[in-house]
N, C-alpha and C. Protein backbone atom coordinates (compact mmCIF):
# COMPACT_ATOMS: atom_id res chain seq x y z
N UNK A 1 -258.38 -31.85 5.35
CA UNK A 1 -258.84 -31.67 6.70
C UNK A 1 -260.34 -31.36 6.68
N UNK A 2 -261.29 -31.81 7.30
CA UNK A 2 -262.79 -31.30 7.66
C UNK A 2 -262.71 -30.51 8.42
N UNK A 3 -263.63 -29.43 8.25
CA UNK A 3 -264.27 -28.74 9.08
C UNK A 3 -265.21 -29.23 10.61
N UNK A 4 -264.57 -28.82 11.54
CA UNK A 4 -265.28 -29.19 12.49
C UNK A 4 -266.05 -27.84 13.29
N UNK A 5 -266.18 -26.72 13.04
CA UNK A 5 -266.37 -25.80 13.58
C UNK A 5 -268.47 -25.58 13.02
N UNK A 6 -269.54 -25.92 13.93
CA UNK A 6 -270.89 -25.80 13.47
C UNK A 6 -271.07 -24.33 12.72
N UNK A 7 -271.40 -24.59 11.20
CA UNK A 7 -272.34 -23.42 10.86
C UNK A 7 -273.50 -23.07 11.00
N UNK A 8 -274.01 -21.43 11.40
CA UNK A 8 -275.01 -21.13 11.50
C UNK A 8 -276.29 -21.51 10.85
N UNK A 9 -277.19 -21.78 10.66
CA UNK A 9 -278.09 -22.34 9.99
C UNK A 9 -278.58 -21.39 8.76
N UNK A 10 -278.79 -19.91 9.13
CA UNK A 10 -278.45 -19.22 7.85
C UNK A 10 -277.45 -18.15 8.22
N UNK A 11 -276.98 -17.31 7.10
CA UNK A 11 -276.20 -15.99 7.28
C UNK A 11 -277.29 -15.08 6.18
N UNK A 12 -278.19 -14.33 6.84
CA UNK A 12 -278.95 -13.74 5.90
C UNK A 12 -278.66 -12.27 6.32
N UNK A 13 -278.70 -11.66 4.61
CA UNK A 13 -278.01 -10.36 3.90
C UNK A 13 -279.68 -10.09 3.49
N UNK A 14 -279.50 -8.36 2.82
CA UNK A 14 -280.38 -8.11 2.43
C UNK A 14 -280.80 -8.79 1.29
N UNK A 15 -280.13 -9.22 0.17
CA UNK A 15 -280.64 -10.13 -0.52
C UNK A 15 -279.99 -11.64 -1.02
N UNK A 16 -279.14 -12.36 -0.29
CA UNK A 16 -279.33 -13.77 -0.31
C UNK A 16 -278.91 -13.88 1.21
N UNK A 17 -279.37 -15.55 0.97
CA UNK A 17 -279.49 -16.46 2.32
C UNK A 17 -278.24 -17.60 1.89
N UNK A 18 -277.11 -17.61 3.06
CA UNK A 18 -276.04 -18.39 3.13
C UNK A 18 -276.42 -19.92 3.91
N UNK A 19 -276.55 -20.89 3.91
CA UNK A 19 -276.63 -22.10 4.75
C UNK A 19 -275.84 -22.91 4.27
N UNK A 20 -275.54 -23.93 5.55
CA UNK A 20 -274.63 -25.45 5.12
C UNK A 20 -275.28 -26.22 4.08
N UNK A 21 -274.49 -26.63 3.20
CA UNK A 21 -274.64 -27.31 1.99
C UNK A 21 -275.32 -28.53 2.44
N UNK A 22 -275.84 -29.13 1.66
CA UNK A 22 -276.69 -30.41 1.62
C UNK A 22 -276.59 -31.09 0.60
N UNK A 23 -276.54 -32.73 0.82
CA UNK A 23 -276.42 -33.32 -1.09
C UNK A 23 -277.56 -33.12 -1.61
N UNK A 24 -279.16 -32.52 -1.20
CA UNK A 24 -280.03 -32.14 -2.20
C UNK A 24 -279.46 -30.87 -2.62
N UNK A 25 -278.23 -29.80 -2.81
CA UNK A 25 -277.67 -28.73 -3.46
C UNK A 25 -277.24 -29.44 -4.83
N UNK A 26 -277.13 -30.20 -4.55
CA UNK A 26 -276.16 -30.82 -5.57
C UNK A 26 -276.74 -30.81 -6.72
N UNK A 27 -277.79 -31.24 -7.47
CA UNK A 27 -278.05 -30.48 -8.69
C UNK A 27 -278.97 -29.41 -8.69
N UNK A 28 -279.16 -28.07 -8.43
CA UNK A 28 -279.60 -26.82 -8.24
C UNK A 28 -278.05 -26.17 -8.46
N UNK A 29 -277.00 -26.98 -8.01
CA UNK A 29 -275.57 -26.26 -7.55
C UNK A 29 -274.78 -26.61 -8.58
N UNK A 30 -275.49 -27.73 -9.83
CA UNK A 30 -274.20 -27.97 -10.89
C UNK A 30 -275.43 -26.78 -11.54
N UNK A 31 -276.68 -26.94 -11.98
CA UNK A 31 -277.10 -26.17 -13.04
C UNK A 31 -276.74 -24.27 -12.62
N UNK A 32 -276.45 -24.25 -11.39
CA UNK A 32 -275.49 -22.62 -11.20
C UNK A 32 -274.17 -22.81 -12.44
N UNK A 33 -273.16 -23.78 -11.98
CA UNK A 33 -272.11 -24.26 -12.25
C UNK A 33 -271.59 -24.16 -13.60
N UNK A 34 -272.59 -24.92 -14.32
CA UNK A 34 -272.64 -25.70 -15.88
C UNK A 34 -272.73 -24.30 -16.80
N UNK A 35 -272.46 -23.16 -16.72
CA UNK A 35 -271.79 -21.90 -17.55
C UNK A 35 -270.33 -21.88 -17.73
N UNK A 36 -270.01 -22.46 -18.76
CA UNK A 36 -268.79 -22.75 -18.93
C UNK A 36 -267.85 -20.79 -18.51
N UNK A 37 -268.64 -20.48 -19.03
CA UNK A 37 -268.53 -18.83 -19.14
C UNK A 37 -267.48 -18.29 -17.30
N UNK A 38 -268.25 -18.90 -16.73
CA UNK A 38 -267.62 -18.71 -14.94
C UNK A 38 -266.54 -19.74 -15.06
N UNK A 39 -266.05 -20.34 -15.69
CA UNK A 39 -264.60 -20.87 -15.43
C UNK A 39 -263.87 -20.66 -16.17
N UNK A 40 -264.06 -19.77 -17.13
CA UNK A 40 -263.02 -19.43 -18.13
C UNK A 40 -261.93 -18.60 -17.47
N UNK A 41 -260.85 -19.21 -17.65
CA UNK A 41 -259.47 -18.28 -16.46
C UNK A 41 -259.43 -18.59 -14.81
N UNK A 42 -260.82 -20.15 -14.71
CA UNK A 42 -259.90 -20.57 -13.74
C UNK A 42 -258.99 -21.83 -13.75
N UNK A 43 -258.19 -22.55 -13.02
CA UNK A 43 -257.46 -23.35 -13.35
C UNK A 43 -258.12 -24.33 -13.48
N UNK A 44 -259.35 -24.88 -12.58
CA UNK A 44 -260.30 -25.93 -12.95
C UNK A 44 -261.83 -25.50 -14.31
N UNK A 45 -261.10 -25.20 -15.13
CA UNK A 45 -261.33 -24.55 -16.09
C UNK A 45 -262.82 -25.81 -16.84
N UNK A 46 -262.74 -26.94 -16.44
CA UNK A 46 -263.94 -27.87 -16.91
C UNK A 46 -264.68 -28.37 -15.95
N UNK A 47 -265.05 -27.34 -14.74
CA UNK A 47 -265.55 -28.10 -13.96
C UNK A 47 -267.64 -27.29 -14.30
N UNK A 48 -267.11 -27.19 -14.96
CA UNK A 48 -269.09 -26.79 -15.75
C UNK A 48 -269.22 -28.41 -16.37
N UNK A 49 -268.27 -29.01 -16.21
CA UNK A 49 -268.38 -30.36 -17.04
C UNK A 49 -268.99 -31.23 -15.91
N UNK A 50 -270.27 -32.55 -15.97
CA UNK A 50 -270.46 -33.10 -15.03
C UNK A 50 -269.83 -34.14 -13.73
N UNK A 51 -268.58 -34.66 -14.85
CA UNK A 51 -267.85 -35.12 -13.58
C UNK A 51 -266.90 -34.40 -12.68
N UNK A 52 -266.63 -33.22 -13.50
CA UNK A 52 -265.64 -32.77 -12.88
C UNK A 52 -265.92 -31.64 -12.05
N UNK A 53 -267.59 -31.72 -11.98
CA UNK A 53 -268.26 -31.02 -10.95
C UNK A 53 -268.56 -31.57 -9.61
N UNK A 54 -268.99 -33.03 -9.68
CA UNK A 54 -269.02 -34.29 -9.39
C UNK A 54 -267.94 -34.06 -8.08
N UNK A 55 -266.52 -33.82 -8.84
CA UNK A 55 -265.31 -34.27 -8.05
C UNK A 55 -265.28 -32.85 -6.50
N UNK A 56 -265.50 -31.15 -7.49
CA UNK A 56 -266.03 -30.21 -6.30
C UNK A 56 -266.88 -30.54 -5.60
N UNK A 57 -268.01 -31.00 -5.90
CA UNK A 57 -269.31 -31.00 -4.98
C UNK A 57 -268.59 -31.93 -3.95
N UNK A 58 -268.03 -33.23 -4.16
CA UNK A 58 -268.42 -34.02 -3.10
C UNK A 58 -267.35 -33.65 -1.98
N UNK A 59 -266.14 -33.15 -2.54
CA UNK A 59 -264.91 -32.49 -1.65
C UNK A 59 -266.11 -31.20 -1.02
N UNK A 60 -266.42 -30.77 -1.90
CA UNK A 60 -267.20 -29.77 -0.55
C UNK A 60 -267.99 -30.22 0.73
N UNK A 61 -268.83 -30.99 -0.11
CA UNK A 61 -270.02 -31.71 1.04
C UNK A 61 -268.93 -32.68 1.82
N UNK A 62 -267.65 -33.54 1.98
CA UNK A 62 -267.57 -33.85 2.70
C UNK A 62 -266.57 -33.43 3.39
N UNK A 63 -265.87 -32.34 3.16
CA UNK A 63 -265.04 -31.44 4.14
C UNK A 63 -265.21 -30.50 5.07
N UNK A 64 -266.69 -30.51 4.25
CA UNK A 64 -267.74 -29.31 5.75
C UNK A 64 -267.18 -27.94 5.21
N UNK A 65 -267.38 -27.20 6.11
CA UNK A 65 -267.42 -25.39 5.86
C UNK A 65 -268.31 -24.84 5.00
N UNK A 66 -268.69 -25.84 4.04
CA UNK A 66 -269.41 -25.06 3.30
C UNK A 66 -270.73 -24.78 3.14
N UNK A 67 -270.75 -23.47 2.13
CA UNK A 67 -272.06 -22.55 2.60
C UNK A 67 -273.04 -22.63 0.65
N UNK A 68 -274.46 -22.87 0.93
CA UNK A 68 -274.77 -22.84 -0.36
C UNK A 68 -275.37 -21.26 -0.59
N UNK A 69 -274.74 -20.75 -1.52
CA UNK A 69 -275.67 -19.03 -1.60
C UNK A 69 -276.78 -19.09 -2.84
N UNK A 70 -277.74 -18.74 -1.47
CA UNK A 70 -279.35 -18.16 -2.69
C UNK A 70 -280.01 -16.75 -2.57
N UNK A 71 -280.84 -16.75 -3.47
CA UNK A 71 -280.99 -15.36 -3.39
C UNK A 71 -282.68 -15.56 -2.17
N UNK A 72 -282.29 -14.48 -1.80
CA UNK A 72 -283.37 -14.24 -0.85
C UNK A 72 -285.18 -14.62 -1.30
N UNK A 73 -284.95 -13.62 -2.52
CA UNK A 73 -286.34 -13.63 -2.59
C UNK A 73 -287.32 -14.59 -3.53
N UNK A 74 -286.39 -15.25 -4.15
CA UNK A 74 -286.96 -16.56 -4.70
C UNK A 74 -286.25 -17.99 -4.78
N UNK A 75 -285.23 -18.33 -3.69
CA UNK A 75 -284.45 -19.31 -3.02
C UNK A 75 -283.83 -19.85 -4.51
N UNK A 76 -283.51 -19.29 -5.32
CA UNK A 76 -282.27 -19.79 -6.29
C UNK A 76 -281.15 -19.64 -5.93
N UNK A 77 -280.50 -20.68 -6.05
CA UNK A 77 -279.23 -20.99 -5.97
C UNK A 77 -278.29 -20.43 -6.90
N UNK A 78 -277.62 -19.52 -6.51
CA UNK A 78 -276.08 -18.92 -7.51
C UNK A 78 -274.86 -19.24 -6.99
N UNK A 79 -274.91 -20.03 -6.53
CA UNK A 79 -273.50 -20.24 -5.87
C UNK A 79 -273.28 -20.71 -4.75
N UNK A 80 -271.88 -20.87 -4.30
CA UNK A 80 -271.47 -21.66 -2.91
C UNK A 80 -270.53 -20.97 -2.66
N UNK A 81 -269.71 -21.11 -1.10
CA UNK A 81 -268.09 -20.78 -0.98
C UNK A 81 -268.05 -21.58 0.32
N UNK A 82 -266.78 -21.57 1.01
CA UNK A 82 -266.63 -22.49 2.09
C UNK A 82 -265.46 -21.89 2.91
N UNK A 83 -265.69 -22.34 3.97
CA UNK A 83 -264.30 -21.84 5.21
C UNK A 83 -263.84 -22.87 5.71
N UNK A 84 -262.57 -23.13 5.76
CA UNK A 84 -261.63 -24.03 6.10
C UNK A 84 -260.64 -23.77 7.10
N UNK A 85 -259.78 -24.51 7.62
CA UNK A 85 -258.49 -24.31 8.14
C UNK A 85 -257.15 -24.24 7.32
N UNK A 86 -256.86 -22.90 7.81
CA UNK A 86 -255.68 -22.49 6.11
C UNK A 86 -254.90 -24.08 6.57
N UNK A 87 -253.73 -24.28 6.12
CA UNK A 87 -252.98 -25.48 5.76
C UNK A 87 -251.65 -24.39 6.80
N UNK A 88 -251.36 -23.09 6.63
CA UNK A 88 -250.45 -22.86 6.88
C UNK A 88 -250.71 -22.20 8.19
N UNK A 89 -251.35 -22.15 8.68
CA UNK A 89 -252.02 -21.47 9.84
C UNK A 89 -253.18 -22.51 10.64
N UNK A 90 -252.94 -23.53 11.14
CA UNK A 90 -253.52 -24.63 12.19
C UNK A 90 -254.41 -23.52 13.08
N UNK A 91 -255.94 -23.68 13.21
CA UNK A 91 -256.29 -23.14 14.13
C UNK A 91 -257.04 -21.34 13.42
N UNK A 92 -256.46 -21.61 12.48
CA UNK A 92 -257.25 -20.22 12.03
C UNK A 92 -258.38 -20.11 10.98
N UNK A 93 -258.58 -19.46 9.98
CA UNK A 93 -260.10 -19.49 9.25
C UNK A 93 -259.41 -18.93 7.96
N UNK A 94 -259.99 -19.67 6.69
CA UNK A 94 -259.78 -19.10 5.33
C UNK A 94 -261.17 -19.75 5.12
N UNK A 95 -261.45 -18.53 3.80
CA UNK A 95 -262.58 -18.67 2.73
C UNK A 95 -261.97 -19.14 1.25
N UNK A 96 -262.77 -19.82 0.41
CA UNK A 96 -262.23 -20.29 -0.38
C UNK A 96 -263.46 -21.10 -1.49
N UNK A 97 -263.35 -21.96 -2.44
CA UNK A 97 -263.97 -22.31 -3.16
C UNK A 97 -264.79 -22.15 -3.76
N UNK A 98 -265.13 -20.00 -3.77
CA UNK A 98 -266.21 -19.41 -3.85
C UNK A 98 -266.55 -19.82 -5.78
N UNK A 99 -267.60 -19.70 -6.04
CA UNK A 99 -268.01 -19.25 -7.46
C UNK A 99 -269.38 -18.87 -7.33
N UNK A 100 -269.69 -18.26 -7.96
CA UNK A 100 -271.11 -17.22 -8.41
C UNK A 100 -271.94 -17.65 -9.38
N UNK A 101 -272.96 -17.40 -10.24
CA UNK A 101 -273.24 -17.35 -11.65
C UNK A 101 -272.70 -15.84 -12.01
N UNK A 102 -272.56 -15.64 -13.42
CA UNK A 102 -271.96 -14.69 -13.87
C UNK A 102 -273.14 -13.35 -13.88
N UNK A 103 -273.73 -13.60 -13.34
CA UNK A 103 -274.92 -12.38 -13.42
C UNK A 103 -274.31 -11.71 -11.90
N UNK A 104 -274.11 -12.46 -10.62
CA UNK A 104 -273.81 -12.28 -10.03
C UNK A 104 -272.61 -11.76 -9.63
N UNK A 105 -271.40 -11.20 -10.96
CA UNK A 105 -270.08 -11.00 -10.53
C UNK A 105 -270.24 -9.52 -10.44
N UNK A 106 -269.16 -8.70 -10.08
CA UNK A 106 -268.73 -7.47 -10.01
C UNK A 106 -269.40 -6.42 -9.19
N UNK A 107 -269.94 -6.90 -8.65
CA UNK A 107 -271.40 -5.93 -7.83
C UNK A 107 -271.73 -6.33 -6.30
N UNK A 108 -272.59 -6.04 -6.21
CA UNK A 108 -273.33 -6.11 -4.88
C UNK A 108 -273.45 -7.20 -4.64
N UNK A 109 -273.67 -8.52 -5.23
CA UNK A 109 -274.08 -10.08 -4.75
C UNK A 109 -272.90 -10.09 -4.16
N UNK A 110 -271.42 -9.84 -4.96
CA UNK A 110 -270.42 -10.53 -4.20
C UNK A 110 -269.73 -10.02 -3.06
N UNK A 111 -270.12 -8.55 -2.89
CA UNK A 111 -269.64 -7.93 -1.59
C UNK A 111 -270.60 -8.45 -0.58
N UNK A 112 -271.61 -8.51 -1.06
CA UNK A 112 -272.91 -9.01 0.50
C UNK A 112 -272.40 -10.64 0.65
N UNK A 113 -272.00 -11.24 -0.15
CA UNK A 113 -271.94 -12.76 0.10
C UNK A 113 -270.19 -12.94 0.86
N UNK A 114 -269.48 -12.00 0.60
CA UNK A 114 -267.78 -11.81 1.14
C UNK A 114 -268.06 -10.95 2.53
N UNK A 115 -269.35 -9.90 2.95
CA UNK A 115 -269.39 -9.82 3.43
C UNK A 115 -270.32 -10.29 4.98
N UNK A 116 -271.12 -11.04 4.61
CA UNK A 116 -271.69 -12.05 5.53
C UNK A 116 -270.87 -13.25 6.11
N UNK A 117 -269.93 -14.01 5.23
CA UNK A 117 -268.81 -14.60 5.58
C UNK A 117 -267.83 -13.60 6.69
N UNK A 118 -267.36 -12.80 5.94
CA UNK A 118 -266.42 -12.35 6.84
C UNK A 118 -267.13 -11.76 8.00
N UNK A 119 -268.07 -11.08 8.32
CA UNK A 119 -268.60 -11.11 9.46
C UNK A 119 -268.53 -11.99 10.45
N UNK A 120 -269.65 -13.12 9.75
CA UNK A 120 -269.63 -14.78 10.57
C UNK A 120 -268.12 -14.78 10.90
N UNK A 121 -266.90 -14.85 10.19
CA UNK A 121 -265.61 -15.17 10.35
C UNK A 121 -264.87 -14.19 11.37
N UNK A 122 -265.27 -13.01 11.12
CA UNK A 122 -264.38 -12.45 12.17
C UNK A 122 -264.92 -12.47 13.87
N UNK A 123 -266.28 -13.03 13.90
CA UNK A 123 -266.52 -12.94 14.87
C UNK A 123 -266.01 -14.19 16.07
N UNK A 124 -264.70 -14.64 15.51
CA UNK A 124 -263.85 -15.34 16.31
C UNK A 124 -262.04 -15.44 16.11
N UNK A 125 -261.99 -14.37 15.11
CA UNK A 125 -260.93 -14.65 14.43
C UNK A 125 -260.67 -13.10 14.34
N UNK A 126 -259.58 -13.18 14.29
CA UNK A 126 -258.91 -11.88 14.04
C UNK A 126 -258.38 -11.41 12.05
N UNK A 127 -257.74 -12.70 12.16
CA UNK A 127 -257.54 -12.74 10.70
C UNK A 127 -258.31 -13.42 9.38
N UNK A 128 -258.45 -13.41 7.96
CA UNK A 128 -259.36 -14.16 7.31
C UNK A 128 -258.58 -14.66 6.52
N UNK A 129 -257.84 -15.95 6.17
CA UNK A 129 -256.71 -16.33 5.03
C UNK A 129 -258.26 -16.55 3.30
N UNK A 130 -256.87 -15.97 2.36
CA UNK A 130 -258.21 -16.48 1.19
C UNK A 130 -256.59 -17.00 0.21
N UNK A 131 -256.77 -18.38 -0.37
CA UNK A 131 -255.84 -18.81 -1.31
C UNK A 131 -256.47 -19.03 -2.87
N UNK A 132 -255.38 -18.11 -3.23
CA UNK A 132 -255.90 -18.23 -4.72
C UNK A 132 -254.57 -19.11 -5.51
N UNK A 133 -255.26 -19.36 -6.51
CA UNK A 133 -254.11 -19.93 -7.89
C UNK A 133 -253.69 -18.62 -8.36
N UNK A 134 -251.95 -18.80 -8.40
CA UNK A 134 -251.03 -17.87 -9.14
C UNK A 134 -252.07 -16.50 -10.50
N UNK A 135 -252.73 -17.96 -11.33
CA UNK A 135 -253.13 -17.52 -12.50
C UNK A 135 -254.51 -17.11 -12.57
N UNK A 136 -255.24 -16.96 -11.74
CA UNK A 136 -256.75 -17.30 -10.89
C UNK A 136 -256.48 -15.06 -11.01
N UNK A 137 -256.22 -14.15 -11.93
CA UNK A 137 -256.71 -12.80 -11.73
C UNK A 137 -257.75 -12.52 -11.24
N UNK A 138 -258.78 -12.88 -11.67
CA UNK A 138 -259.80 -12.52 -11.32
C UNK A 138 -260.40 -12.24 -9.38
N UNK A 139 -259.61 -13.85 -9.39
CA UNK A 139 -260.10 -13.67 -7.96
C UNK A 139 -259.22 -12.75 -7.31
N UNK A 140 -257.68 -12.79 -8.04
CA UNK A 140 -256.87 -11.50 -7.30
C UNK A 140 -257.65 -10.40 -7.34
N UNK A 141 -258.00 -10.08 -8.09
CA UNK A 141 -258.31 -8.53 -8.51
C UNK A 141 -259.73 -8.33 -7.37
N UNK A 142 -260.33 -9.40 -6.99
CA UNK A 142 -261.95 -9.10 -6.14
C UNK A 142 -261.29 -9.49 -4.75
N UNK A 143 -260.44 -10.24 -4.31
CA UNK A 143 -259.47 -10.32 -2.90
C UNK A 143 -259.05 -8.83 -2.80
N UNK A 144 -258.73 -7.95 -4.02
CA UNK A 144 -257.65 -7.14 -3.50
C UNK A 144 -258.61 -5.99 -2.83
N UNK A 145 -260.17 -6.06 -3.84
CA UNK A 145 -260.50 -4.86 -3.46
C UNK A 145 -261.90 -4.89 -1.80
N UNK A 146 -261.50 -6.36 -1.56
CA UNK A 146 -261.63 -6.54 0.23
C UNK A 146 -261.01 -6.10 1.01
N UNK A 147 -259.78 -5.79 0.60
CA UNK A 147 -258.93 -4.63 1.51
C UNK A 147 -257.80 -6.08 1.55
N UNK A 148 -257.76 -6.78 1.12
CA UNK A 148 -256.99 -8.18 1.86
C UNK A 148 -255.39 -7.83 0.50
N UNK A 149 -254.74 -8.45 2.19
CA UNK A 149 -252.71 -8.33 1.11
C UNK A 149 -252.63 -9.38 0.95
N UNK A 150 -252.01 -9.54 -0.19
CA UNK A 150 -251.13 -10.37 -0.65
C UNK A 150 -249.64 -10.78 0.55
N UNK A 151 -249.69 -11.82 1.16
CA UNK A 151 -248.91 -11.96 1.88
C UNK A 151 -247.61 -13.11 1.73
N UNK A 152 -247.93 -14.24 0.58
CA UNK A 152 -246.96 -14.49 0.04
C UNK A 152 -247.39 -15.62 -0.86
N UNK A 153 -246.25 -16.37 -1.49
CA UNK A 153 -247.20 -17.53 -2.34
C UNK A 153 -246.16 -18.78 -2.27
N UNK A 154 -246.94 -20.25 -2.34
CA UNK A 154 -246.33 -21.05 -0.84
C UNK A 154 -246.73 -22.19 -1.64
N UNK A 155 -245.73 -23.01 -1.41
CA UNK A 155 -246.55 -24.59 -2.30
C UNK A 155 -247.23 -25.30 -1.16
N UNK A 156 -249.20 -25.52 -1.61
CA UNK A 156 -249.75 -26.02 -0.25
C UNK A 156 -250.32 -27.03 -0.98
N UNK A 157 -251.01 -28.05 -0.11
CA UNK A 157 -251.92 -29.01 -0.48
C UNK A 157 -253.44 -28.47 0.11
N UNK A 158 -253.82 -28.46 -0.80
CA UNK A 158 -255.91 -28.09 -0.95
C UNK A 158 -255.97 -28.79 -1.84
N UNK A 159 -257.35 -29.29 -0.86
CA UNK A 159 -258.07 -30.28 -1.71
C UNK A 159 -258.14 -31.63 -2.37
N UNK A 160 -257.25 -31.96 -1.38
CA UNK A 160 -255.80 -32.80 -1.38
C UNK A 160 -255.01 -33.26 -3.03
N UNK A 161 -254.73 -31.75 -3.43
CA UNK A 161 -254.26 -31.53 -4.35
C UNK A 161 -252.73 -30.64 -4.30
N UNK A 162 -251.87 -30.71 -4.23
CA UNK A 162 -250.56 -29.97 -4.09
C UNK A 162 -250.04 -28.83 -5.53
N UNK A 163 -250.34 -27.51 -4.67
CA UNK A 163 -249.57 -26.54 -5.64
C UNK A 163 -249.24 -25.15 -5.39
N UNK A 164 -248.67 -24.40 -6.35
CA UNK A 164 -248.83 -23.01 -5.88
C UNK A 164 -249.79 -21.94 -5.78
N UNK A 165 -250.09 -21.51 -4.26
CA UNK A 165 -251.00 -20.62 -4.02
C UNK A 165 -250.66 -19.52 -3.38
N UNK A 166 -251.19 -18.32 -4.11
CA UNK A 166 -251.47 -17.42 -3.39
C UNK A 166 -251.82 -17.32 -2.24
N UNK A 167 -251.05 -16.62 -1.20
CA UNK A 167 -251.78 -16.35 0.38
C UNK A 167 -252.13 -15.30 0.88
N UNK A 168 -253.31 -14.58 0.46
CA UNK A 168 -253.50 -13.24 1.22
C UNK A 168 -254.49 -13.23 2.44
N UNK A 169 -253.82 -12.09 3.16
CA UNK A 169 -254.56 -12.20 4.34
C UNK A 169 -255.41 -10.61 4.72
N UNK A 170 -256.45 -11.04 4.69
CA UNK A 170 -257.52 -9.92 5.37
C UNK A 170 -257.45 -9.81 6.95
N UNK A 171 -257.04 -8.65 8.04
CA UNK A 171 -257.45 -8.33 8.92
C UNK A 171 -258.79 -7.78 9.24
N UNK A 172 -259.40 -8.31 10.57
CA UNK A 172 -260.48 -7.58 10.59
C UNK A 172 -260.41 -6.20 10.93
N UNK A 173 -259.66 -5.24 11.40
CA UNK A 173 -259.34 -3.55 11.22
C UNK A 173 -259.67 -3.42 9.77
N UNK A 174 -258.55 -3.92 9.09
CA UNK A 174 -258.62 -3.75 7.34
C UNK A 174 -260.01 -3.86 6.78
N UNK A 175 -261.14 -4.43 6.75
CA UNK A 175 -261.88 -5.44 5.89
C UNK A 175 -262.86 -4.08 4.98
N UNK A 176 -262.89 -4.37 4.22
CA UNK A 176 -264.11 -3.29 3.87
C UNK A 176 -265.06 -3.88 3.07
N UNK A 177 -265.31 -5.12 3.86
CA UNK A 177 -266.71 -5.76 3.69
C UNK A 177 -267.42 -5.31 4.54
């Protein structure tokens, strides 16, 4: 499904700037990428590899939602994530396809970048869906500590790929972004 809903032109945090992706991201956004190190333990475990970066980028750029993240003060690129229409919920908002560079994990980049999204997001939405892979810990473990439940796990098609995902859902009361 594409995104049809216009993104803001930026979502700016104290230190990065969120905007809609562009195909000039596209290599600034594999050399983020190409650390094999950030996909170790996820299921697309070779996508630091060029085609199989190739295959994310262009599902991003042409499904829309998505957002390229740089840092404020010298416009490098560390990353992307994107908002979609969950599959199981028509009409509502999930985040999803996030990755970082690894300098950027565990800290402050990724609460300011989860929390500029969910801002932008709740400010039409009540709820925030985020789907992870079964085996995808990591991202469990940084979903959980958004305040977001685990609400069940569901065989979906993303990406027009079919499998089992995690479905947790963040309220905006809950969020502690």
């Amino acid at each position: 499904m594409t995104w049809a809903r216009e993104l803001p032109d930026h979502m700016l945090g104290a230190t990065l700037d969120l905007r809609p992706l562009v195909e000039a991201d596209r290599e600034p956004l594999f050399q983020a990428a190409s650390d094999p190190g950030i996909w170790a333990g996820h299921p697309a475990s070779n996508r630091h590899e060029r085609a199989a970066f190739t295959t994310y980028f262009d599902h991003l750029l042409t499904s829309g939602g998505s957002v390229t993240v740089r840092k404020r003060d010298n416009g490098q690129v560390i990353g992307c994530s994107r908002f979609y229409e969950p599959p199981e919920t028509p009409g509502g908002i999930a985040i999803g396809s996030t990755f970082l560079v690894r300098a950027a994990w565990g800290g402050a980049v990724n609460r300011e970048l989860k929390a500029l999204m969910l801002g932008w997001a709740f400010e039409s939405h009540d709820h925030v869906w985020l789907h992870i892979d079964p085996e995808n810990l990591r991202s469990q473990r940084a979903t959980a500590k958004l305040g977001a439940r685990l609400v069940t796990t569901a065989e979906l098609v993303m990406a027009g790929r079919r499998g089992q995902r995690q479905c947790w859902r963040l309220d905006r009361d809950d969020s502690v972004g």
